[in-house]
C-alpha atoms as a PDB file:
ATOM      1  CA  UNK A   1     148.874  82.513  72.438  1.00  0.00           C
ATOM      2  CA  UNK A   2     148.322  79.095  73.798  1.00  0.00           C
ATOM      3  CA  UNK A   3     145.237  77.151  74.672  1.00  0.00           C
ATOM      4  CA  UNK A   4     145.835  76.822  78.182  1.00  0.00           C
ATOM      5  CA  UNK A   5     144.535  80.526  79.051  1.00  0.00           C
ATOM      6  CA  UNK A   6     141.433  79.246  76.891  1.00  0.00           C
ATOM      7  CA  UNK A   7     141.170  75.960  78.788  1.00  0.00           C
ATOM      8  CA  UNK A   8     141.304  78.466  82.609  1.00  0.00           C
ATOM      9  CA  UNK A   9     138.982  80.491  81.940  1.00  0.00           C
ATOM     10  CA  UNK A  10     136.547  77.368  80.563  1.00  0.00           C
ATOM     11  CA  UNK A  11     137.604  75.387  83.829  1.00  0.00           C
ATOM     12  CA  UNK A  12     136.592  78.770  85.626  1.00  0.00           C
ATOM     13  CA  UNK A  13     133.228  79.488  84.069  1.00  0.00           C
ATOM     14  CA  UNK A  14     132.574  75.816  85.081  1.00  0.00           C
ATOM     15  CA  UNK A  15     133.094  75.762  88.737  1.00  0.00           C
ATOM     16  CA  UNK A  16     131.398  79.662  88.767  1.00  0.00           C
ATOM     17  CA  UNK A  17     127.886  77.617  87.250  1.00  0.00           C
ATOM     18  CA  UNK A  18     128.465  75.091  90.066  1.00  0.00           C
ATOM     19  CA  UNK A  19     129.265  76.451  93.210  1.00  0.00           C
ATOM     20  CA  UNK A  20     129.205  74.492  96.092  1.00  0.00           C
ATOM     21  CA  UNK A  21     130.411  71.296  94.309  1.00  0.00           C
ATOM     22  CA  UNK A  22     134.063  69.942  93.513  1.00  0.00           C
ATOM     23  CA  UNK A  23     134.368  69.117  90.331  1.00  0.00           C
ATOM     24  CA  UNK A  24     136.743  65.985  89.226  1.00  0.00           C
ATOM     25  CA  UNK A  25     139.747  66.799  86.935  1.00  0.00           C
ATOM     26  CA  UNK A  26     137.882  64.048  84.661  1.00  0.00           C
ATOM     27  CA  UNK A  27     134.542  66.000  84.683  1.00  0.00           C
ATOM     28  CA  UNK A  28     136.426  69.554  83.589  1.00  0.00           C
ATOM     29  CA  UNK A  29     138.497  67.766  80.890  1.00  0.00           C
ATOM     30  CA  UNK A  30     135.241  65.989  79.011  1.00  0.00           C
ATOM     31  CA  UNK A  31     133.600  69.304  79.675  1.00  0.00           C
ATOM     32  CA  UNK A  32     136.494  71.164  77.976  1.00  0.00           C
ATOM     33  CA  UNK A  33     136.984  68.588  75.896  1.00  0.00           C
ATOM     34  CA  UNK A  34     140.675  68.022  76.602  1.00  0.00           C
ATOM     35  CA  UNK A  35     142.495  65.480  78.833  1.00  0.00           C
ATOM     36  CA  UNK A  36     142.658  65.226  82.606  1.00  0.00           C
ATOM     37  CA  UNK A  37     146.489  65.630  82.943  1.00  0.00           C
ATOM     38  CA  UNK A  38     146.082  69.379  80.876  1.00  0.00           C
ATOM     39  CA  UNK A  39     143.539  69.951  83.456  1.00  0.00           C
ATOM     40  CA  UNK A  40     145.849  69.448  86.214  1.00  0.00           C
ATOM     41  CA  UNK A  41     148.400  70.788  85.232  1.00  0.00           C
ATOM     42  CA  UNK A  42     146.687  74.257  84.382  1.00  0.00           C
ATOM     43  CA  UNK A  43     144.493  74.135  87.817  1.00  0.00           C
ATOM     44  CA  UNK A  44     147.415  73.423  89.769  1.00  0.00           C
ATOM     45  CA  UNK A  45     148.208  77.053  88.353  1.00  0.00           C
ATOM     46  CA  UNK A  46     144.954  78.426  89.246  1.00  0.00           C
ATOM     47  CA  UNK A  47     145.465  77.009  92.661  1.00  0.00           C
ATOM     48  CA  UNK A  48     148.597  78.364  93.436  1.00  0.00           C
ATOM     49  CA  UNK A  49     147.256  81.709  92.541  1.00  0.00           C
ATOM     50  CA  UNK A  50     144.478  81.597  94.489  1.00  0.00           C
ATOM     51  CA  UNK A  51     141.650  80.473  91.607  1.00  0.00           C
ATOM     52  CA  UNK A  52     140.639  77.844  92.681  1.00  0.00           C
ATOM     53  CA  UNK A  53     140.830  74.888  96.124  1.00  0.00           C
ATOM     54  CA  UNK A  54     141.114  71.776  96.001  1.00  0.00           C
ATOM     55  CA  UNK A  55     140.859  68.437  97.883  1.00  0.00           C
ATOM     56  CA  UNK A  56     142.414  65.135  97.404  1.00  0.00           C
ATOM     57  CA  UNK A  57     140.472  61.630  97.532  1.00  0.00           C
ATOM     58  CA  UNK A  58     137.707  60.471  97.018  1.00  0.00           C
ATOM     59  CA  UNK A  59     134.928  62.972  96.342  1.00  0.00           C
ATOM     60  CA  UNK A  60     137.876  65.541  95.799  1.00  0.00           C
ATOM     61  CA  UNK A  61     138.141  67.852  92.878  1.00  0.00           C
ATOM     62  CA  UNK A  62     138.140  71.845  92.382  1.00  0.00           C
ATOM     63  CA  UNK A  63     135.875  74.535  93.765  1.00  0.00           C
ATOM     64  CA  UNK A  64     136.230  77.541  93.140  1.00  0.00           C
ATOM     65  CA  UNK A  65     137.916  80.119  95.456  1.00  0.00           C
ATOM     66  CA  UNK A  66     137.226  83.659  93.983  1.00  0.00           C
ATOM     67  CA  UNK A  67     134.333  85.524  93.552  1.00  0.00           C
ATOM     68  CA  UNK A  68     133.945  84.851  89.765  1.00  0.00           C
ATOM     69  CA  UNK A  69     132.435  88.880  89.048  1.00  0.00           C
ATOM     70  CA  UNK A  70     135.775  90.323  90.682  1.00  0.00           C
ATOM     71  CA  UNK A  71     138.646  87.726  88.812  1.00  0.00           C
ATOM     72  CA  UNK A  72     138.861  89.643  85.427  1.00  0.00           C
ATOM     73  CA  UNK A  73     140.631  87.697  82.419  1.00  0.00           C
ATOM     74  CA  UNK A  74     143.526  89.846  82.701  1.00  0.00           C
ATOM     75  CA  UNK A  75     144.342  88.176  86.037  1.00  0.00           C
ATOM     76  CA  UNK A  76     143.992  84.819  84.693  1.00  0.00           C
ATOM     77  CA  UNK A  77     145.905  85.466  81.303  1.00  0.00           C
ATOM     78  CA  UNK A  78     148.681  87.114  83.893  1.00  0.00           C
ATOM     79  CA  UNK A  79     148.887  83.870  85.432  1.00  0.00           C
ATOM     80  CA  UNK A  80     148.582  81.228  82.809  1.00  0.00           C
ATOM     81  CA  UNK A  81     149.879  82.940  79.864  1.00  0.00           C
ATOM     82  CA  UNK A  82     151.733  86.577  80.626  1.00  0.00           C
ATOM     83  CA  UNK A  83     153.824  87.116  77.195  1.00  0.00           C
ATOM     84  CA  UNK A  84     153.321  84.519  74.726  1.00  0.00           C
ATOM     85  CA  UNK A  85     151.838  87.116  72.188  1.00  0.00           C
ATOM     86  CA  UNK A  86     154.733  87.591  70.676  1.00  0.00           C
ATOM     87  CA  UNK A  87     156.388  84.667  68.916  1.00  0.00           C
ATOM     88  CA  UNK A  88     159.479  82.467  70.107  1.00  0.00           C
ATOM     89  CA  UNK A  89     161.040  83.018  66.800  1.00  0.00           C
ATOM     90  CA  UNK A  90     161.616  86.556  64.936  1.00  0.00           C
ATOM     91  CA  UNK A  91     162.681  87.055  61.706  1.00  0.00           C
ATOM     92  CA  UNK A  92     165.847  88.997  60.511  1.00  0.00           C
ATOM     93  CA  UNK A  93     169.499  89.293  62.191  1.00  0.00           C
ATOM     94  CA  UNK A  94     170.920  92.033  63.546  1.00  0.00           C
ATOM     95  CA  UNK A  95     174.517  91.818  62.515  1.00  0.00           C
ATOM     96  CA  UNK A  96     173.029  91.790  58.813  1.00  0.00           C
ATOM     97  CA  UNK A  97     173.482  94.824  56.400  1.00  0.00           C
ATOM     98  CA  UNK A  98     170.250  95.049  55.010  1.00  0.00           C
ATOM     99  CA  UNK A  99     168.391  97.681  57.202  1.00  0.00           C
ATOM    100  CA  UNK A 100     165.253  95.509  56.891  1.00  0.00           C
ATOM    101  CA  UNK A 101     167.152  92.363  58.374  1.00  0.00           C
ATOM    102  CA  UNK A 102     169.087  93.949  60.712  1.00  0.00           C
ATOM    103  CA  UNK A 103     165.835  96.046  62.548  1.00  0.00           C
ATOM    104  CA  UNK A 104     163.029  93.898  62.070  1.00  0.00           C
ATOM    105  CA  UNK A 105     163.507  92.119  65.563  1.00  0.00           C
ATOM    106  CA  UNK A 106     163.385  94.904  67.366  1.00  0.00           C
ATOM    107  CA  UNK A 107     160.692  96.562  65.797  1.00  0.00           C
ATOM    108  CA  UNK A 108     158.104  93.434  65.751  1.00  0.00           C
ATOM    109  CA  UNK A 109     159.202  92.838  69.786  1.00  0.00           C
ATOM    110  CA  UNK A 110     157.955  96.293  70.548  1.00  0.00           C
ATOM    111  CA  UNK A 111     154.589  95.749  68.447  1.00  0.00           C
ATOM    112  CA  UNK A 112     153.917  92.374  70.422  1.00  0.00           C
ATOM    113  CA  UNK A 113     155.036  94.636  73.332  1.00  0.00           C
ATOM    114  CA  UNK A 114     152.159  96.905  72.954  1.00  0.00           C
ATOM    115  CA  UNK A 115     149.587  94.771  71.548  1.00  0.00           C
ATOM    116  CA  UNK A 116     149.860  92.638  75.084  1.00  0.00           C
ATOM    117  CA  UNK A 117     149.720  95.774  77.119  1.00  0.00           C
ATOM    118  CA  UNK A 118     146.228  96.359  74.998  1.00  0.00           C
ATOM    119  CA  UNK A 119     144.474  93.294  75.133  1.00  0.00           C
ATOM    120  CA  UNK A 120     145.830  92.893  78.933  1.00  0.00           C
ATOM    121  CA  UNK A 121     143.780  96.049  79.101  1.00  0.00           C
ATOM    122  CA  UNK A 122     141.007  94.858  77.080  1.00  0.00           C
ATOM    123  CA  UNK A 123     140.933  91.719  79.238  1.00  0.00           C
ATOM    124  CA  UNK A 124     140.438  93.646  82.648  1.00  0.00           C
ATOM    125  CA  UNK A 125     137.036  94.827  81.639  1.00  0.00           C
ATOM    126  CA  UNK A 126     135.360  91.103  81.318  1.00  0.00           C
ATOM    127  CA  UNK A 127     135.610  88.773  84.651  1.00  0.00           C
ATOM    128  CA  UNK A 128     134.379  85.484  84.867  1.00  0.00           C
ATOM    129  CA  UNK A 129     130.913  86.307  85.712  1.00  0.00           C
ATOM    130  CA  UNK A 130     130.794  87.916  82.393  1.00  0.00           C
ATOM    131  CA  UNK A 131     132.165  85.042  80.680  1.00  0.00           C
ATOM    132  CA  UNK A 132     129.629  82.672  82.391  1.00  0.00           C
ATOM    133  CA  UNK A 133     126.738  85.218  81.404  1.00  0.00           C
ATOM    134  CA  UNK A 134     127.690  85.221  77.690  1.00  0.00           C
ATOM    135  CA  UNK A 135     127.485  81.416  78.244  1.00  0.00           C
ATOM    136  CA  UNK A 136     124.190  81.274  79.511  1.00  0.00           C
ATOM    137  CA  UNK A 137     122.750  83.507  76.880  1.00  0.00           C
ATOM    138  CA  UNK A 138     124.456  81.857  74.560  1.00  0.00           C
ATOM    139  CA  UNK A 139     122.401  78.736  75.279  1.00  0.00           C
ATOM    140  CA  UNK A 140     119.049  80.578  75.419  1.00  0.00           C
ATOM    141  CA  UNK A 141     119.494  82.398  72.170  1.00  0.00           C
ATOM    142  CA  UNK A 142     119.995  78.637  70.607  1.00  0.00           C
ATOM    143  CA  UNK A 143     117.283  77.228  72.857  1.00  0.00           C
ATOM    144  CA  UNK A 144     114.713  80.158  70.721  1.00  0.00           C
ATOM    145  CA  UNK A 145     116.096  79.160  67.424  1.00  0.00           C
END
């Protein structure tokens, strides 16, 4: 998996804890901690599925456009990164004789297979609200330490 399903759901969680204000490509990225052309890139994404608005110009940015406790995860890791569980490269070849060799392709492609239909599942059950939640409990459990 890459980060860019990482960096949408951060960019997300951000516009969901300030709604009613755009939010500059440059203000995401320091808040992600990543640079303002990634952000682009991945909310021009989010955009064309429906994620997020935007507006050009000066006092422009992103707003969200979703209610953030109805987008699950799933959704956004359909959109941003659908497949890359499983690895460009697989081992083995399968003109070799060696049994091993000659399966192990098709065997680990049916593993990554299923393990992306689970944690698609898994991912269905948290939304963004959730995520932002965990976020702000996050910071009061460190506030009491």
């Amino acid at each position: 998996m890459n980060s860019e399903f990482t960096i949408a759901v951060h960019s997300l969680a951000l516009l969901a804890h300030i709604p009613e204000h755009m939010a500059s490509s440059e203000l995401i990225a320091k808040n992600v901690c990543t640079n303002p052309a990634r952000i682009r890139k991945i909310m021009s994404i989010l955009r064309k599925n429906g994620f997020v608005k935007t507006k050009e110009g000066i006092g422009g940015g992103y707003i969200l456009a979703c209610d953030p406790n109805e987008v699950t995860l799933a959704e956004i890791y359909c959109s941003i990164s659908n497949g890359t569980l499983k690895p460009h490269w697989c081992s083995g070849d399968p003109q070799e004789a060696c049994q091993v060799s000659a399966n192990m392709h098709g065997v680990m492609d049916q593993i990554f297979t299923e393990a992306e239909m689970y944690f698609t599942k898994y991912l269905e059950q948290i939304t963004i609200q959730t995520v932002l939640d965990k976020v702000r409990q996050g910071c009061q459990e460190n506030s009491q330490q």
